[in-house]
N, C-alpha and C. Protein backbone atom coordinates (compact mmCIF):
# COMPACT_ATOMS: atom_id res chain seq x y z
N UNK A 1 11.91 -60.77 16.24
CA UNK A 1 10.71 -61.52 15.95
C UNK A 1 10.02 -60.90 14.73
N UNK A 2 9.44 -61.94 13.90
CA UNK A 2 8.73 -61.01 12.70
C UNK A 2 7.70 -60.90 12.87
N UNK A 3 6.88 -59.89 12.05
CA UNK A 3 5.80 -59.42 12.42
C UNK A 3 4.32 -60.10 12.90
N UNK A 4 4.53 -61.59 12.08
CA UNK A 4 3.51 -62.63 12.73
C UNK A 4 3.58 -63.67 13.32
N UNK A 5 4.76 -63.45 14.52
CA UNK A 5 5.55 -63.84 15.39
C UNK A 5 4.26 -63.02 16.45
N UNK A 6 4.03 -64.34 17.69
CA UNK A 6 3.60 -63.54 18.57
C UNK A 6 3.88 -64.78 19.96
N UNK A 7 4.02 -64.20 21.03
CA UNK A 7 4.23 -65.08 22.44
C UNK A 7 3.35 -65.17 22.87
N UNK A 8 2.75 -66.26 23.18
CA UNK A 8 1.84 -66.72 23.85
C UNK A 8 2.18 -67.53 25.47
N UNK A 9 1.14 -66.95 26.54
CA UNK A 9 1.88 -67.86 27.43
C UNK A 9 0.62 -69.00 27.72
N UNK A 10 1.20 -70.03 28.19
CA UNK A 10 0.19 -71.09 28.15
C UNK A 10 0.96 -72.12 29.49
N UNK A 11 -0.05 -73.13 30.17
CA UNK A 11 0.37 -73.68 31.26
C UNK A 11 0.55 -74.76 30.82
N UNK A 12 1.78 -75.31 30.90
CA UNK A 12 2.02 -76.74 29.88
C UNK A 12 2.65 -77.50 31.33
N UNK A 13 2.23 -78.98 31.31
CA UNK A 13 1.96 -79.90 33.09
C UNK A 13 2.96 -78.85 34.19
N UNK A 14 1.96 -78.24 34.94
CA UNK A 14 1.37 -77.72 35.42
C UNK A 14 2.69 -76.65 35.86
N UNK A 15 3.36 -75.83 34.52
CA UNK A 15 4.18 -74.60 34.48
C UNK A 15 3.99 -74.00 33.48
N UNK A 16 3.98 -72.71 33.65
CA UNK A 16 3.74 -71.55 32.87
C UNK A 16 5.14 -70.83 31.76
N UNK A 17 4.47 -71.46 30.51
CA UNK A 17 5.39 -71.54 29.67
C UNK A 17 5.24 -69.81 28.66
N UNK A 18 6.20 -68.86 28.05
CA UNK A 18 6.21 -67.65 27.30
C UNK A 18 6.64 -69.00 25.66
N UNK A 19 5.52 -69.04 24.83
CA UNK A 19 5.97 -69.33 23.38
C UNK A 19 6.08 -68.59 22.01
N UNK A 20 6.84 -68.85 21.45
CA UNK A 20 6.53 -67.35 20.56
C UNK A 20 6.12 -68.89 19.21
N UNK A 21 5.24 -68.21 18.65
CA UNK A 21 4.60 -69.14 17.49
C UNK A 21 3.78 -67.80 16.98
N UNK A 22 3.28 -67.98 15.50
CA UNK A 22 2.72 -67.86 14.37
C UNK A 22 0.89 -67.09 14.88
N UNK A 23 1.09 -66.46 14.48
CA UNK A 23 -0.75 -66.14 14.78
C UNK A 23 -1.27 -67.04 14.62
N UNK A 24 -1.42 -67.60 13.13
CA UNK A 24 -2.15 -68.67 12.53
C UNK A 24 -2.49 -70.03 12.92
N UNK A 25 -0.90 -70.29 13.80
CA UNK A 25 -0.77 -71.36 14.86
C UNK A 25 -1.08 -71.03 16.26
N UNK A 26 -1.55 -70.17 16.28
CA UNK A 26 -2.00 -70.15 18.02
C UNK A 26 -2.69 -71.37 17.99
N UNK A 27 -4.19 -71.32 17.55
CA UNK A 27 -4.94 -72.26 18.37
C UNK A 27 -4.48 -73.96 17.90
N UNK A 28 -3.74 -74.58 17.23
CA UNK A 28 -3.42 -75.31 16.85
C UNK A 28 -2.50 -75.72 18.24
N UNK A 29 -1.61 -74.19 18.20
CA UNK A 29 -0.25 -75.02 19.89
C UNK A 29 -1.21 -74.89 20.39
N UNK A 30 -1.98 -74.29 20.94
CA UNK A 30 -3.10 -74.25 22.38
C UNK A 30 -3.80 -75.47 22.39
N UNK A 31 -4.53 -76.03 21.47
CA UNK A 31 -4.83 -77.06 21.26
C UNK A 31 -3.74 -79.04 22.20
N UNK A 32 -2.56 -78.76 21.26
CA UNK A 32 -1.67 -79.83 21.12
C UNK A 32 -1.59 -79.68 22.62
N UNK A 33 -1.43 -78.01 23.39
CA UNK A 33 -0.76 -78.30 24.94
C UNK A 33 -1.92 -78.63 25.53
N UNK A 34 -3.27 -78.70 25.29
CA UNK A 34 -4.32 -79.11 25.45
C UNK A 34 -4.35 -80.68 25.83
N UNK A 35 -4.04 -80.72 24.87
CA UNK A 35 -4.24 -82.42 24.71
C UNK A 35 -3.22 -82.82 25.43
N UNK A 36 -1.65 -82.23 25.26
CA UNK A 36 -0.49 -82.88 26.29
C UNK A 36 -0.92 -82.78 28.19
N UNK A 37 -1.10 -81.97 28.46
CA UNK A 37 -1.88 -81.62 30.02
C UNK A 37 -3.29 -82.77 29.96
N UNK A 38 -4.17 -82.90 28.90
CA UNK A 38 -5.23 -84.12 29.75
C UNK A 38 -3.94 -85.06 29.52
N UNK A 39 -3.15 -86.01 28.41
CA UNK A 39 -2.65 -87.00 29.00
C UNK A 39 -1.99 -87.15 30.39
N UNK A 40 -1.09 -85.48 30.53
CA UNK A 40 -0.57 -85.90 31.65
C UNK A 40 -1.46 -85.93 32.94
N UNK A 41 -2.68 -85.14 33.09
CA UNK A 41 -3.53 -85.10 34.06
C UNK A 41 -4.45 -86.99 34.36
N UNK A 42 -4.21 -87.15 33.19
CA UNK A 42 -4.76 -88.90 32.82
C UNK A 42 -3.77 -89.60 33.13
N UNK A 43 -2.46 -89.40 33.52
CA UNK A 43 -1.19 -90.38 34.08
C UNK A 43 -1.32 -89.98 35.56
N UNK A 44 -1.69 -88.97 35.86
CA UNK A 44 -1.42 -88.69 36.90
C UNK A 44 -2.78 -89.15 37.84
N UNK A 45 -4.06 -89.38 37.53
CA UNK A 45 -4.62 -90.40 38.14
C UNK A 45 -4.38 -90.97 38.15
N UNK A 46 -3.60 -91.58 37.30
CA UNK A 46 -3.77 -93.68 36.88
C UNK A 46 -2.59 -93.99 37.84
N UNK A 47 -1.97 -92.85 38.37
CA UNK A 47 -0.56 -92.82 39.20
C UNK A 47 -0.13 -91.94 39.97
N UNK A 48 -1.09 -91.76 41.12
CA UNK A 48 -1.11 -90.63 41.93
C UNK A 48 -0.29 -90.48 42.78
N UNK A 49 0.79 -91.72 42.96
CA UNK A 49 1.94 -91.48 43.97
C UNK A 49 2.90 -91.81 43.07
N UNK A 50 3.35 -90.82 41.81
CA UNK A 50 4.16 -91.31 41.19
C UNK A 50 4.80 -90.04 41.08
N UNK A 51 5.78 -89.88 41.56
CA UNK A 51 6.90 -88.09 41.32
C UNK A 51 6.43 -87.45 40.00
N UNK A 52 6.18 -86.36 40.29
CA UNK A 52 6.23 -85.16 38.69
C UNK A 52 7.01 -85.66 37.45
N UNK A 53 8.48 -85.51 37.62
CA UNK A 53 9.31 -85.85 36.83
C UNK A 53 9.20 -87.34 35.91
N UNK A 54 8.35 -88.25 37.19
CA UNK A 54 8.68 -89.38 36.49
C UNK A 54 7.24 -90.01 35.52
N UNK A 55 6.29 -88.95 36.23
CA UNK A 55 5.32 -88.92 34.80
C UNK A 55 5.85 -88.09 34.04
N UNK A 56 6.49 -86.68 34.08
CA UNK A 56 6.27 -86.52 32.86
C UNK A 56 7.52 -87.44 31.19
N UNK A 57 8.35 -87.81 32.02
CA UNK A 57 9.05 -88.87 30.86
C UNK A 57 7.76 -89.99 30.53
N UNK A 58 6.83 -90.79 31.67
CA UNK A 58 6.25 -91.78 31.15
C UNK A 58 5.30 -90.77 29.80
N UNK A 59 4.55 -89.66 30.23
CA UNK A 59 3.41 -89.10 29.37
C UNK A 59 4.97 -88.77 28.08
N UNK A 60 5.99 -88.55 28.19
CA UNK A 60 6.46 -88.45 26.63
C UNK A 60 6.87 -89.55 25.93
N UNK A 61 7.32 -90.81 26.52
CA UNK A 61 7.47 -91.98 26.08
C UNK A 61 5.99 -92.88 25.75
N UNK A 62 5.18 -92.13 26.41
CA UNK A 62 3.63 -93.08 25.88
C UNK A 62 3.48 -91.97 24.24
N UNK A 63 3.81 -90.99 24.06
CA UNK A 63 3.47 -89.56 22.94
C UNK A 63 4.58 -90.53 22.42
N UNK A 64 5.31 -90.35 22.33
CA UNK A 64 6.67 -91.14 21.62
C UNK A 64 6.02 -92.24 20.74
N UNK A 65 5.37 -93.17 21.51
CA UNK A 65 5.20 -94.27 20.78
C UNK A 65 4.08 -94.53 20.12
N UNK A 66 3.04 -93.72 20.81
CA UNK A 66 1.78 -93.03 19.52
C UNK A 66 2.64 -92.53 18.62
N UNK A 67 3.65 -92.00 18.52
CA UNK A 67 4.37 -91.22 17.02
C UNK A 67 4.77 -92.16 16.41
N UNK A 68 5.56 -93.05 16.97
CA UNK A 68 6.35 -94.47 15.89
C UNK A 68 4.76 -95.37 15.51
N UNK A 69 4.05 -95.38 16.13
CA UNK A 69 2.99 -96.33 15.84
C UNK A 69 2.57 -95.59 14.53
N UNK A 70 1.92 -94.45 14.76
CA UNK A 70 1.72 -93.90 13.38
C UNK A 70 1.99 -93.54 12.50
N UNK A 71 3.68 -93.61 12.55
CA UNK A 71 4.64 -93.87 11.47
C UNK A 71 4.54 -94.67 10.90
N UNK A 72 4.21 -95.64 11.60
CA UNK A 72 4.70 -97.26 11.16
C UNK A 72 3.40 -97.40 10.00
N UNK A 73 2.22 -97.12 10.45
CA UNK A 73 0.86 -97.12 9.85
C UNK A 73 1.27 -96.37 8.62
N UNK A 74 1.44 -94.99 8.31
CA UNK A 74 1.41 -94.49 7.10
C UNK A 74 2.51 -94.86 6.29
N UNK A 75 4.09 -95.40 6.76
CA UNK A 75 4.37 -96.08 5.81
C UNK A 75 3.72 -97.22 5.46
N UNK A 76 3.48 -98.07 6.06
CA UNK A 76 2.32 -99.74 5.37
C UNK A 76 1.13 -98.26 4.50
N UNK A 77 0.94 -97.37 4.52
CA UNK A 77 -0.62 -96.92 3.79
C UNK A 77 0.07 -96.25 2.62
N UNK A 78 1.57 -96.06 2.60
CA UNK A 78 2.16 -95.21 1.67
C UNK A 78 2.72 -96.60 0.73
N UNK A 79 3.03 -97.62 1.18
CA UNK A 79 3.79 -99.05 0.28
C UNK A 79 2.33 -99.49 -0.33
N UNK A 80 0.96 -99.36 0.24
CA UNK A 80 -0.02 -99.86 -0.27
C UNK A 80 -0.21 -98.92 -1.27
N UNK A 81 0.13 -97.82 -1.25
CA UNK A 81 -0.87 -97.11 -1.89
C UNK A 81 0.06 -96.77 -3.48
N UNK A 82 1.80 -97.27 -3.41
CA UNK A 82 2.51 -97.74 -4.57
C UNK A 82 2.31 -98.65 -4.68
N UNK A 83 1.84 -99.83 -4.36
CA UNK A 83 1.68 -100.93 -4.90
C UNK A 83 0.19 -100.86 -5.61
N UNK A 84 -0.66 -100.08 -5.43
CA UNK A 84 -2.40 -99.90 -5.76
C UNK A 84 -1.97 -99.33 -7.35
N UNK A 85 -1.26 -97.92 -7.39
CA UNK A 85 -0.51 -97.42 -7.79
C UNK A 85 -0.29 -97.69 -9.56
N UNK A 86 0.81 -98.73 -8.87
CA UNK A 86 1.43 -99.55 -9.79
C UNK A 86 0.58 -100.54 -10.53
N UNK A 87 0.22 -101.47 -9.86
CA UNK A 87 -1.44 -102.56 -10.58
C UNK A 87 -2.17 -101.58 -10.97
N UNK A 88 -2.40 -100.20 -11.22
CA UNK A 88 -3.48 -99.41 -11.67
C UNK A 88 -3.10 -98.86 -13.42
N UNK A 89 -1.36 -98.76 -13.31
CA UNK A 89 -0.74 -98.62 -14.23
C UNK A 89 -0.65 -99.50 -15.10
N UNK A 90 -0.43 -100.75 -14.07
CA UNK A 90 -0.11 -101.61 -15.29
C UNK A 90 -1.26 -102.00 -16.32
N UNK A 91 -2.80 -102.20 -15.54
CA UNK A 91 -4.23 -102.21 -16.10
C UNK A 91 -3.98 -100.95 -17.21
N UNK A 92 -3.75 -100.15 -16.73
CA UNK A 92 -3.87 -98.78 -17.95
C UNK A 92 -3.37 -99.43 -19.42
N UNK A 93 -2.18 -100.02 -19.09
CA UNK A 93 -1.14 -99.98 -20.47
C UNK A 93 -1.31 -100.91 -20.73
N UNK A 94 -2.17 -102.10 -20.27
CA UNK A 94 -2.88 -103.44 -21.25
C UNK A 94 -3.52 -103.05 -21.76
């Protein structure tokens, strides 16, 4: 491990995980497992007779598709923002 390499242990739905990450990134992972434990604690009301296992695939397939959704968004904000881009260029060189 290098020197700003450090293990952190943290309770990620509801097991006690050893991570080795970045000083700098501690509170950033602490954070993210933050936020992963309320969703899953928020599936797990909304579905209180629903097996461990089978929330935790639903809480990564709901994270899953918040990720493609906001993929999908910054490419449409990245094609807008060559096409803004481009009409900005072309104004220049008239």
């Amino acid at each position: 491990m290098s020197d700003d390499t450090i293990v952190v242990e943290l309770r990620v739905i509801d097991q006690l995980f050893r991570l080795s990450t970045k000083k700098e990134k501690q509170s950033e992972l602490e954070s993210v497992v933050n936020m992963l434990n309320q969703k899953f604690q928020d599936a797990r009301y909304a579905s209180p007779r629903t097996e461990h296992n089978k929330l935790v695939i639903s809480v990564a397939l709901a994270l899953m598709q918040e990720i493609v959704t906001l993929n999908k968004s910054l490419q449409h904000y990245e094609q807008c923002h060559n096409v803004l881009r481009t009409m900005l260029e072309d104004v220049e060189s008239s």
